[in-house]
Protein backbone atom coordinates (compact mmCIF):
# COMPACT_ATOMS: atom_id res chain seq x y z
CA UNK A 1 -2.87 15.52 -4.95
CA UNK A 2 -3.97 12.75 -7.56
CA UNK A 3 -2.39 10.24 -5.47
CA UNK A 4 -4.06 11.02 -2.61
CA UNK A 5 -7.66 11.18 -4.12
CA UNK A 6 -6.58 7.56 -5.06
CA UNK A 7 -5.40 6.12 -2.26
CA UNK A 8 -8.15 7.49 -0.27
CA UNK A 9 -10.46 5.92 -2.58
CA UNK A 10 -9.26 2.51 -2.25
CA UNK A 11 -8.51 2.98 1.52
CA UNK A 12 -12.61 3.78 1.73
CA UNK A 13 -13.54 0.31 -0.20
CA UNK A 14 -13.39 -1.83 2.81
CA UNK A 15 -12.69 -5.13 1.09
CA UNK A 16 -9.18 -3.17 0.47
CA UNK A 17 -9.21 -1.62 3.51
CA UNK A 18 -9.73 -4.62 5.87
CA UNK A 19 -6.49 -6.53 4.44
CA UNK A 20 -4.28 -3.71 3.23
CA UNK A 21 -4.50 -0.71 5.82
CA UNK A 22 -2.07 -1.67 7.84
CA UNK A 23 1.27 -4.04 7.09
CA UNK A 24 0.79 -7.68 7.34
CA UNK A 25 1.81 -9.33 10.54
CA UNK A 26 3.19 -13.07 10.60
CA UNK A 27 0.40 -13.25 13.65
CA UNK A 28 -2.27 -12.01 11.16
CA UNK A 29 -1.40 -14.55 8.25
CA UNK A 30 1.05 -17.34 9.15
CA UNK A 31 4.11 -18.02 6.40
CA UNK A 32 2.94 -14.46 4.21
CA UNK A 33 6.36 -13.55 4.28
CA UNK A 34 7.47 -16.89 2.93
CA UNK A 35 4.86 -16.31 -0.12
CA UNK A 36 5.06 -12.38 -0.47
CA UNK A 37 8.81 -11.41 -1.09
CA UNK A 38 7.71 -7.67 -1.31
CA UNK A 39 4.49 -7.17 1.01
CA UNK A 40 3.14 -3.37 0.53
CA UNK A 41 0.15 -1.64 2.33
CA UNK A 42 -1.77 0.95 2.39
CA UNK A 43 -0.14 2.83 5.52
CA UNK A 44 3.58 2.48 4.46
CA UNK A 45 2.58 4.49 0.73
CA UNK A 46 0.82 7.38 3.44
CA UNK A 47 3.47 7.72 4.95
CA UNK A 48 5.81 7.82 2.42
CA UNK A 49 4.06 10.51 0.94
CA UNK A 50 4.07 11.97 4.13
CA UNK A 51 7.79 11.65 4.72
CA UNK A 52 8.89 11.93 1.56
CA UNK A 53 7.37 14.82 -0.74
CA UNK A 54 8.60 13.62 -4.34
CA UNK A 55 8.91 9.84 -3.29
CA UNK A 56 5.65 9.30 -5.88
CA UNK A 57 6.91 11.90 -8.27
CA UNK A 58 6.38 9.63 -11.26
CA UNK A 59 3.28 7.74 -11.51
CA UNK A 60 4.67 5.06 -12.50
CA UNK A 61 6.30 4.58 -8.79
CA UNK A 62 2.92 5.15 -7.25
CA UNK A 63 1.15 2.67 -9.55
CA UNK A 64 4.27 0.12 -8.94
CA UNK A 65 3.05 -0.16 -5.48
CA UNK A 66 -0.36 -0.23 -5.68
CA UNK A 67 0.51 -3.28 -8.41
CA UNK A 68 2.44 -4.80 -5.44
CA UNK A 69 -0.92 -4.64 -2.95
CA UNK A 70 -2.89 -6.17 -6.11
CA UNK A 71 -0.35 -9.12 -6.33
C-alpha cells in the first residue's frame, strides 16, 4: 500500500510523469537504448505490482527501480 501512495505521488508530479509514464520508445528519444542499458518507467513497476503481488516485497526492490528512473 506504501508503494502505491509513492508511485502515485511521483506519477502526479508531471515533470516525472511526462518522461517516465510510459516506456521509452527509440521514436521518442533516438539512441536511449544505446545510453540506458536498463530503461525503467513508471507503467512497467504498475504493472508489476499488478501482476505480481510480492514482486516489491522488500523495499529495497521497489526503491532499486525507482533509482533506475532517477539515473
Amino acid at each position: 500500500e506504501k508503494i502505491i501512495d509513492i508511485l502515485e505521488s511521483l506519477e502526479s508530479e508531471k515533470k516525472y510523469a511526462d518522461v517516465f509514464e510510459r516506456p521509452i520508445t527509440e521514436e521518442f528519444a533516438e539512441g536511449y537504448f544505446t545510453k540506458v542499458k536498463m530503461p525503467m518507467d513508471f507503467l512497467t513497476i504498475r504493472k508489476r505490482l499488478i501482476r505480481f503481488n510480492d514482486y516489491y516485497k522488500r523495499p529495497e526492490k521497489f526503491a532499486s527501480d525507482i533509482k533506475l528512473i532517477c539515473d
